[in-house]
C-alpha atoms as a PDB file:
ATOM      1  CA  UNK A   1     123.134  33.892-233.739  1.00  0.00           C
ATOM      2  CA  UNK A   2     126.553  36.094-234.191  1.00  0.00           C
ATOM      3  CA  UNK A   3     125.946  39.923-235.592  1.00  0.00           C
ATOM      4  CA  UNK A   4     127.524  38.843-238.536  1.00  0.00           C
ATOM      5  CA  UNK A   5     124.506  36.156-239.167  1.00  0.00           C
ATOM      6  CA  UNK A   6     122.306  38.462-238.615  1.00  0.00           C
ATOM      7  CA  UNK A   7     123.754  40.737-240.889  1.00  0.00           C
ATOM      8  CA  UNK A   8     124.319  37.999-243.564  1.00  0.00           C
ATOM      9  CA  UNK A   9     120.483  37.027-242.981  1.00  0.00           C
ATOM     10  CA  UNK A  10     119.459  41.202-243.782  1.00  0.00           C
ATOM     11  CA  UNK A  11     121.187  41.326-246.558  1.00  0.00           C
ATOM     12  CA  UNK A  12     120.029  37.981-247.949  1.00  0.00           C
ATOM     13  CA  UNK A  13     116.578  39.157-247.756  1.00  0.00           C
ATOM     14  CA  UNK A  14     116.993  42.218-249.200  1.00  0.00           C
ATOM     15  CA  UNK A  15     119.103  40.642-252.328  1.00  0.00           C
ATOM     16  CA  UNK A  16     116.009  38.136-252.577  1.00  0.00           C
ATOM     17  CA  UNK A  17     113.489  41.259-252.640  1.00  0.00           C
ATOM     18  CA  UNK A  18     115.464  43.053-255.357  1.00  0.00           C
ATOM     19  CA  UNK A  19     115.964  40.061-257.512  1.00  0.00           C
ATOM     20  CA  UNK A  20     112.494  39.143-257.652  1.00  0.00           C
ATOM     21  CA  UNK A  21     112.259  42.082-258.485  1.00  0.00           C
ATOM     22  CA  UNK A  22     114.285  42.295-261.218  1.00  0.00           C
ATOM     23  CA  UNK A  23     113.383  38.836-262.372  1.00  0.00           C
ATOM     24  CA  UNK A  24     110.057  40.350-262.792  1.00  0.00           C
ATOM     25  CA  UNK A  25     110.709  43.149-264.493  1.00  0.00           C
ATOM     26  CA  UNK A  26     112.666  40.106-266.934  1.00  0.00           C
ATOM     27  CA  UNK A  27     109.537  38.250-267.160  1.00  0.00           C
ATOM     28  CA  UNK A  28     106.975  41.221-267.997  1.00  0.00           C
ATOM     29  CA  UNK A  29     109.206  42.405-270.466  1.00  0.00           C
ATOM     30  CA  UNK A  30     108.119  40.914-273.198  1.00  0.00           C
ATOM     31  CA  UNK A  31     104.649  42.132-272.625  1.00  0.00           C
ATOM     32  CA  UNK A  32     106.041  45.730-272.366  1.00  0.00           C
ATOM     33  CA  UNK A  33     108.104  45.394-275.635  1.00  0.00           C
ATOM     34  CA  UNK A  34     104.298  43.736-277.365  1.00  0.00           C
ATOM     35  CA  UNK A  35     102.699  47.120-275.825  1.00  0.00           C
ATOM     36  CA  UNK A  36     105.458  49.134-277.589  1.00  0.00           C
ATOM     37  CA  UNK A  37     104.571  47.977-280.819  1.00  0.00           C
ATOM     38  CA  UNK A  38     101.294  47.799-280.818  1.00  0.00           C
ATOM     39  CA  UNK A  39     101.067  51.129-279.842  1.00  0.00           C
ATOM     40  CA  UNK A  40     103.498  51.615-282.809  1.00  0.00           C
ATOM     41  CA  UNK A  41     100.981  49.826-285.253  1.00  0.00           C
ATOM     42  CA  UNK A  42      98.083  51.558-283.829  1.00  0.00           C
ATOM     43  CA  UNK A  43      99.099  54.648-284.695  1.00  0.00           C
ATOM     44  CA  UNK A  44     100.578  53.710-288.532  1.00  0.00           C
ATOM     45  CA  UNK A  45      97.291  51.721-289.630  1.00  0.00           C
ATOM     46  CA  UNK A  46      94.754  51.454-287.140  1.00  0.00           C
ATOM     47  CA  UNK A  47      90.988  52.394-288.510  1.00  0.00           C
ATOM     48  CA  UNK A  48      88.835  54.473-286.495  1.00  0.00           C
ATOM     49  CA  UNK A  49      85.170  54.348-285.211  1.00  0.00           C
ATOM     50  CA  UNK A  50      83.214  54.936-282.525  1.00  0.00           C
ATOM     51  CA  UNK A  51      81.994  53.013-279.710  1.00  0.00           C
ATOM     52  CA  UNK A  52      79.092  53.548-277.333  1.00  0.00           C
ATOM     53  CA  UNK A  53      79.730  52.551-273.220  1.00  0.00           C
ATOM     54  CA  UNK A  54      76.871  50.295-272.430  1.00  0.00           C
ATOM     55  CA  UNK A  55      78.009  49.614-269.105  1.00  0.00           C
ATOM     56  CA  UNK A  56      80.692  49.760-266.805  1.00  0.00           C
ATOM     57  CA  UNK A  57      81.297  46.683-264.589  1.00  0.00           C
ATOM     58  CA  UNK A  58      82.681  46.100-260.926  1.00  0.00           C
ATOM     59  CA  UNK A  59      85.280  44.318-260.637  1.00  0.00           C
ATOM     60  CA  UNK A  60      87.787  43.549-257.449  1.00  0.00           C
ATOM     61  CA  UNK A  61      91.531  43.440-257.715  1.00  0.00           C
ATOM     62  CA  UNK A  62      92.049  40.151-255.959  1.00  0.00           C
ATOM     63  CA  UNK A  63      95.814  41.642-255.117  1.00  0.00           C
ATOM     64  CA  UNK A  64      94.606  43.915-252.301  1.00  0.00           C
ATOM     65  CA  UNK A  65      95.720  43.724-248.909  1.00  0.00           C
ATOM     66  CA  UNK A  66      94.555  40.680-246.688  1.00  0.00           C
ATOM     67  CA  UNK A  67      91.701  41.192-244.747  1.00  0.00           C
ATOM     68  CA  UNK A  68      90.235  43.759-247.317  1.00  0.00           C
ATOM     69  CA  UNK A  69      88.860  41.987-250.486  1.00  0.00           C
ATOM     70  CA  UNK A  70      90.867  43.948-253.037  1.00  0.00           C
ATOM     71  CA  UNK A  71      90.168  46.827-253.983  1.00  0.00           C
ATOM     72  CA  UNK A  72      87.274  48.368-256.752  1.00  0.00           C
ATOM     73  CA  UNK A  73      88.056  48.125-259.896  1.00  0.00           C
ATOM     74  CA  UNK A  74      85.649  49.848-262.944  1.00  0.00           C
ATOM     75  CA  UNK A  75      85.911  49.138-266.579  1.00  0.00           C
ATOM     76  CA  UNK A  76      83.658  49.866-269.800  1.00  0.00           C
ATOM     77  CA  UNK A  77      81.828  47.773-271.896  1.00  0.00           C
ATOM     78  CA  UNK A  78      80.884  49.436-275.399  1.00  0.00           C
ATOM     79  CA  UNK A  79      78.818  48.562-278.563  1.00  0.00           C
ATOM     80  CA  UNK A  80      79.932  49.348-281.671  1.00  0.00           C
ATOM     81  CA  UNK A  81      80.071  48.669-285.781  1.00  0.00           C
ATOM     82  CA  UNK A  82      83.046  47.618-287.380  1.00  0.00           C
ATOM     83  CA  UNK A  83      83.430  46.854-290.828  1.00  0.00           C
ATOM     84  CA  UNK A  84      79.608  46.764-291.108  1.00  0.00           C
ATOM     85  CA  UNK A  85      79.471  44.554-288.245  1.00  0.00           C
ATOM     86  CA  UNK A  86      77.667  45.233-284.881  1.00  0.00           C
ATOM     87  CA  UNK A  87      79.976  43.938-282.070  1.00  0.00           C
ATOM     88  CA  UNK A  88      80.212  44.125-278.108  1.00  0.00           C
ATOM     89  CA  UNK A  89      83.761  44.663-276.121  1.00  0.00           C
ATOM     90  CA  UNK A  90      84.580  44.337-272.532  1.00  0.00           C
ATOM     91  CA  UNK A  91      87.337  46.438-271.639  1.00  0.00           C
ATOM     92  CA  UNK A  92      88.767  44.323-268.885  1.00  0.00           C
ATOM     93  CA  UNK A  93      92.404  45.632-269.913  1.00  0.00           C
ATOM     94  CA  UNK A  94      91.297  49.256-269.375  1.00  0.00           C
ATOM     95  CA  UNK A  95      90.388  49.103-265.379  1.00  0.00           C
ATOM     96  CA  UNK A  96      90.465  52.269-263.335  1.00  0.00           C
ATOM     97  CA  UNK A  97      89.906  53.080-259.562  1.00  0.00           C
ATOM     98  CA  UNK A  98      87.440  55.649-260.706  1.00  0.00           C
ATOM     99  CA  UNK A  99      84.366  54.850-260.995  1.00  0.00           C
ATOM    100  CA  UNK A 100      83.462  58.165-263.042  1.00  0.00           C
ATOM    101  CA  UNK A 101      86.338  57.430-265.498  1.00  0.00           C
ATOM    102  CA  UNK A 102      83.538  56.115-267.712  1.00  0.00           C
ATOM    103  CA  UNK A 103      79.891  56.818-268.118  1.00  0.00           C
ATOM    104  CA  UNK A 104      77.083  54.743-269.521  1.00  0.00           C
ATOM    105  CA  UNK A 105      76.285  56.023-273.112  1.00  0.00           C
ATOM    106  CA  UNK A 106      79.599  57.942-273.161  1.00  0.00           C
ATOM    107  CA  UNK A 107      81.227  57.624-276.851  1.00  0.00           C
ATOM    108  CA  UNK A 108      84.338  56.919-276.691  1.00  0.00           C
ATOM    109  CA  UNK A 109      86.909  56.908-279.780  1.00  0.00           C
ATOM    110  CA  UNK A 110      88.072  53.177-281.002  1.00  0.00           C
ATOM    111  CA  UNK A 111      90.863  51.895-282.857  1.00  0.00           C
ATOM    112  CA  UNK A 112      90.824  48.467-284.753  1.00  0.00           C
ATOM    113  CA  UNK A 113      92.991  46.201-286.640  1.00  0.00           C
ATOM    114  CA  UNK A 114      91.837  46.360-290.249  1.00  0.00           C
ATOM    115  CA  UNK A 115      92.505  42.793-290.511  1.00  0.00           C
ATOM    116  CA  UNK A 116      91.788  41.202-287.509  1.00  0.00           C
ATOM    117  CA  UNK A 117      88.906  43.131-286.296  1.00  0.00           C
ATOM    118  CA  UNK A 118      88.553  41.779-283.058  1.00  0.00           C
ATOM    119  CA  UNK A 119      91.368  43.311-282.073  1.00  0.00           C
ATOM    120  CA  UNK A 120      90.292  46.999-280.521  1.00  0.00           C
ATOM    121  CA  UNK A 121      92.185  49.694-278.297  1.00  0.00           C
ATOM    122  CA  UNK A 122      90.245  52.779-276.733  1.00  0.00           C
ATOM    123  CA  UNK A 123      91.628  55.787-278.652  1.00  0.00           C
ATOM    124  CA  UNK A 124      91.861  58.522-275.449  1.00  0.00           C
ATOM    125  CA  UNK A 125      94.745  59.611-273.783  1.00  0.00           C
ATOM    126  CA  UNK A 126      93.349  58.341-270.113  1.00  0.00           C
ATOM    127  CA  UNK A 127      93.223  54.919-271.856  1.00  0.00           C
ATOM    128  CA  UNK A 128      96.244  55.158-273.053  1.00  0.00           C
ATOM    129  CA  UNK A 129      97.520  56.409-269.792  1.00  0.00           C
ATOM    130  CA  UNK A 130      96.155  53.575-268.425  1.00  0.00           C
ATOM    131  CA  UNK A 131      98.424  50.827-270.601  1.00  0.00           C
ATOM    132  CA  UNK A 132     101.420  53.683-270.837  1.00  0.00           C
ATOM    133  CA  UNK A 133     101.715  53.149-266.270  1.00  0.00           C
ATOM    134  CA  UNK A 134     101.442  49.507-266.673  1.00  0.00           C
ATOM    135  CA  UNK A 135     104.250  49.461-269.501  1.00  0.00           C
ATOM    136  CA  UNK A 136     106.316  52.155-267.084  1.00  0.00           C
ATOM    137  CA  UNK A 137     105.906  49.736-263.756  1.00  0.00           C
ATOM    138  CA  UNK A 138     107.464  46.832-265.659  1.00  0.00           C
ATOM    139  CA  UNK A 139     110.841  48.986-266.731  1.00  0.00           C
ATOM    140  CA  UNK A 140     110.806  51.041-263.482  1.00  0.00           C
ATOM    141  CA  UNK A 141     110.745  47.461-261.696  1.00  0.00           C
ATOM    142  CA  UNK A 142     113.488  45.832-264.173  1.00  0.00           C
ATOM    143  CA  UNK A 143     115.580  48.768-264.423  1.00  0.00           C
ATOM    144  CA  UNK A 144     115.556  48.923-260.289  1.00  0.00           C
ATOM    145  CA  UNK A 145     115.708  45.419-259.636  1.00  0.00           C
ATOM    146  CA  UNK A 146     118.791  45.186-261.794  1.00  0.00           C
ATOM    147  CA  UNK A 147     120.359  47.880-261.013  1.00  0.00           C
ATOM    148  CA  UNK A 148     119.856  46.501-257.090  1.00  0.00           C
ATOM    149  CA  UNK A 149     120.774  43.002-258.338  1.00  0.00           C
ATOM    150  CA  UNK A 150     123.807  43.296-259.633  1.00  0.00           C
ATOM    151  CA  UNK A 151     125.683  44.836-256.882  1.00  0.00           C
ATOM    152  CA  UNK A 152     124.156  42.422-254.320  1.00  0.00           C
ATOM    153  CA  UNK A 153     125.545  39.951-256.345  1.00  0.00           C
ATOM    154  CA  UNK A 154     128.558  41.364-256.165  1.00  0.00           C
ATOM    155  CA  UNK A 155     128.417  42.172-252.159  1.00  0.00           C
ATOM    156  CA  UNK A 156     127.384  38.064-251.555  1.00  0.00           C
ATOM    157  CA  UNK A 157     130.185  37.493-252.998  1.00  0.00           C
ATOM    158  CA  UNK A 158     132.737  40.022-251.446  1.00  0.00           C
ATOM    159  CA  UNK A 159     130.680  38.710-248.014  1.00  0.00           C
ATOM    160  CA  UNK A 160     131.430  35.086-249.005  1.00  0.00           C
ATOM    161  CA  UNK A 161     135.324  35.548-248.978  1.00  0.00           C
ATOM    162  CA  UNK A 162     135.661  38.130-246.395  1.00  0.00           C
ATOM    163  CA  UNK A 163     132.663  37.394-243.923  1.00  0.00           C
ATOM    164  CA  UNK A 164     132.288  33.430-244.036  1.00  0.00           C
ATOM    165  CA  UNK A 165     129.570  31.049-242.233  1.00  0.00           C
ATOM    166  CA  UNK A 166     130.891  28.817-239.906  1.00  0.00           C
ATOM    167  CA  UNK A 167     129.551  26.036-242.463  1.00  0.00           C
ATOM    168  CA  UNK A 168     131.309  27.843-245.048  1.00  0.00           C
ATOM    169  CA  UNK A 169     134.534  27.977-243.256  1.00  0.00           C
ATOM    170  CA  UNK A 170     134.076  24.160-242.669  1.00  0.00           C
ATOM    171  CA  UNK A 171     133.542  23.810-246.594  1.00  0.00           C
ATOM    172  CA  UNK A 172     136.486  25.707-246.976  1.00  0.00           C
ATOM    173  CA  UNK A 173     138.765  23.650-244.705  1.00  0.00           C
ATOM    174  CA  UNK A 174     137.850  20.250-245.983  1.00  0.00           C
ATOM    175  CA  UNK A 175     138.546  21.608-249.700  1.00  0.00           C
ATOM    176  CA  UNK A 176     142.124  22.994-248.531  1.00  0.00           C
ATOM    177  CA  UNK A 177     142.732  19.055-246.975  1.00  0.00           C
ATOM    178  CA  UNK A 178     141.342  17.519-250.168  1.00  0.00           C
ATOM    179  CA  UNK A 179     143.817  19.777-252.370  1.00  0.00           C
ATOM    180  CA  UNK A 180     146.576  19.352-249.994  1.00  0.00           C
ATOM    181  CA  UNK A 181     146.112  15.746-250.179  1.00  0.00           C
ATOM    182  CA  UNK A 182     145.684  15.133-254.013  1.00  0.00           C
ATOM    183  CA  UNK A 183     148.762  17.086-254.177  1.00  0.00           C
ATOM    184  CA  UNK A 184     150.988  15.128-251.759  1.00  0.00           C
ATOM    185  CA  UNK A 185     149.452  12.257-253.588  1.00  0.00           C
ATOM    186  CA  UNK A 186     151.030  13.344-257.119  1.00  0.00           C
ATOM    187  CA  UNK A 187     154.285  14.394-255.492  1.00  0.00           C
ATOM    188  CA  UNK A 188     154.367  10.291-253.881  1.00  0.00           C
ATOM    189  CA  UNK A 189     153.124   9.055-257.128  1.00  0.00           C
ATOM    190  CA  UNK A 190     156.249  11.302-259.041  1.00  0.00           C
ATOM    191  CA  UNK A 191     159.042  10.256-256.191  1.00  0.00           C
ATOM    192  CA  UNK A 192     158.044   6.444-257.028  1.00  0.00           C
ATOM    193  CA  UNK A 193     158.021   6.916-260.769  1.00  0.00           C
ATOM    194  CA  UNK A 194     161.125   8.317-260.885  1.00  0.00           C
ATOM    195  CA  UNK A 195     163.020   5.441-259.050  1.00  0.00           C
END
């Protein structure tokens, strides 16, 4: 392979990293912009109560790096009465490293949704920390992603005309014939309509 391959081949993969990238950040976006406003709504009409931590469950972040199982992830599981009701919640959105983030018995404060009361957030600022880094990793990946994308769309392009693959050259030869040909076609085709 010529340096300039090889070059061509680095800077493909890094254009393909960053545009995942940034076609992720595309793709979670919606869920970010859903966070927003919840949050929003929480806040405005939310009702409040209390909710007991019954027990915290193990879970494993499947994600981890090969050869390790994931890693250990904790999150509550709390009793509690809304609108007269006594109801259970696992917290599965809510998972921490820490395995002390919550305690069995703990009372933590709730928020719920006055009309859908299934519908619960934990009312602490670690929990909302929690949602808050997830909503942050989805702009800090589209705003990087695109900000990466967009010149290395711009750089395959300058690399196209001014760096071509010897396939690309090849494209670029037979397209010059074909053009030079329909045109020496139209100019015959002229000539013998005009005797």
């Amino acid at each position: 392979m010529a340096a300039t391959e090889w070059v061509q081949l680095g800077l493909a993969f890094v254009y393909t990293v960053f545009g995942l990238l940034a076609l992720t950040g595309v793709l979670l976006l919606p869920a970010a912009a859903s966070a927003a406003r919840l949050a929003d709504a929480v806040d405005r009409s939310w009702e409040r109560v209390t909710g007991e931590v019954i027990e915290v469950e193990r879970t494993r972040d499947v994600g981890g790096y090969r050869g390790t199982g994931g890693r250990t992830l904790w999150h509550p599981v709390t009793e509690q009465t809304v609108a007269g009701e006594r109801t259970e919640k696992d917290w599965k959105a809510y998972v921490s490293r820490d395995e002390g983030a919550w305690s069995v018995g703990e009372q933590l404060p709730l928020r719920y949704d006055p009309q859908d009361t299934r519908r619960m957030v934990i009312d602490t600022d670690e929990a909302r920390g929690i949602l808050d880094r997830r909503e942050a990793g989805t702009s800090r990946s589209l705003v990087v992603g695109l900000a990466v994308a967009a010149p290395a769309i711009g750089a395959e392009v300058a690399r196209r005309r001014w760096w071509p693959t010897e396939a690309e050259r090849r494209r670029q030869r037979a397209r010059r014939r074909k053009l030079v040909a329909a045109r020496a076609k139209r100019r015959r085709a002229r000539l013998n309509g005009a005797r």
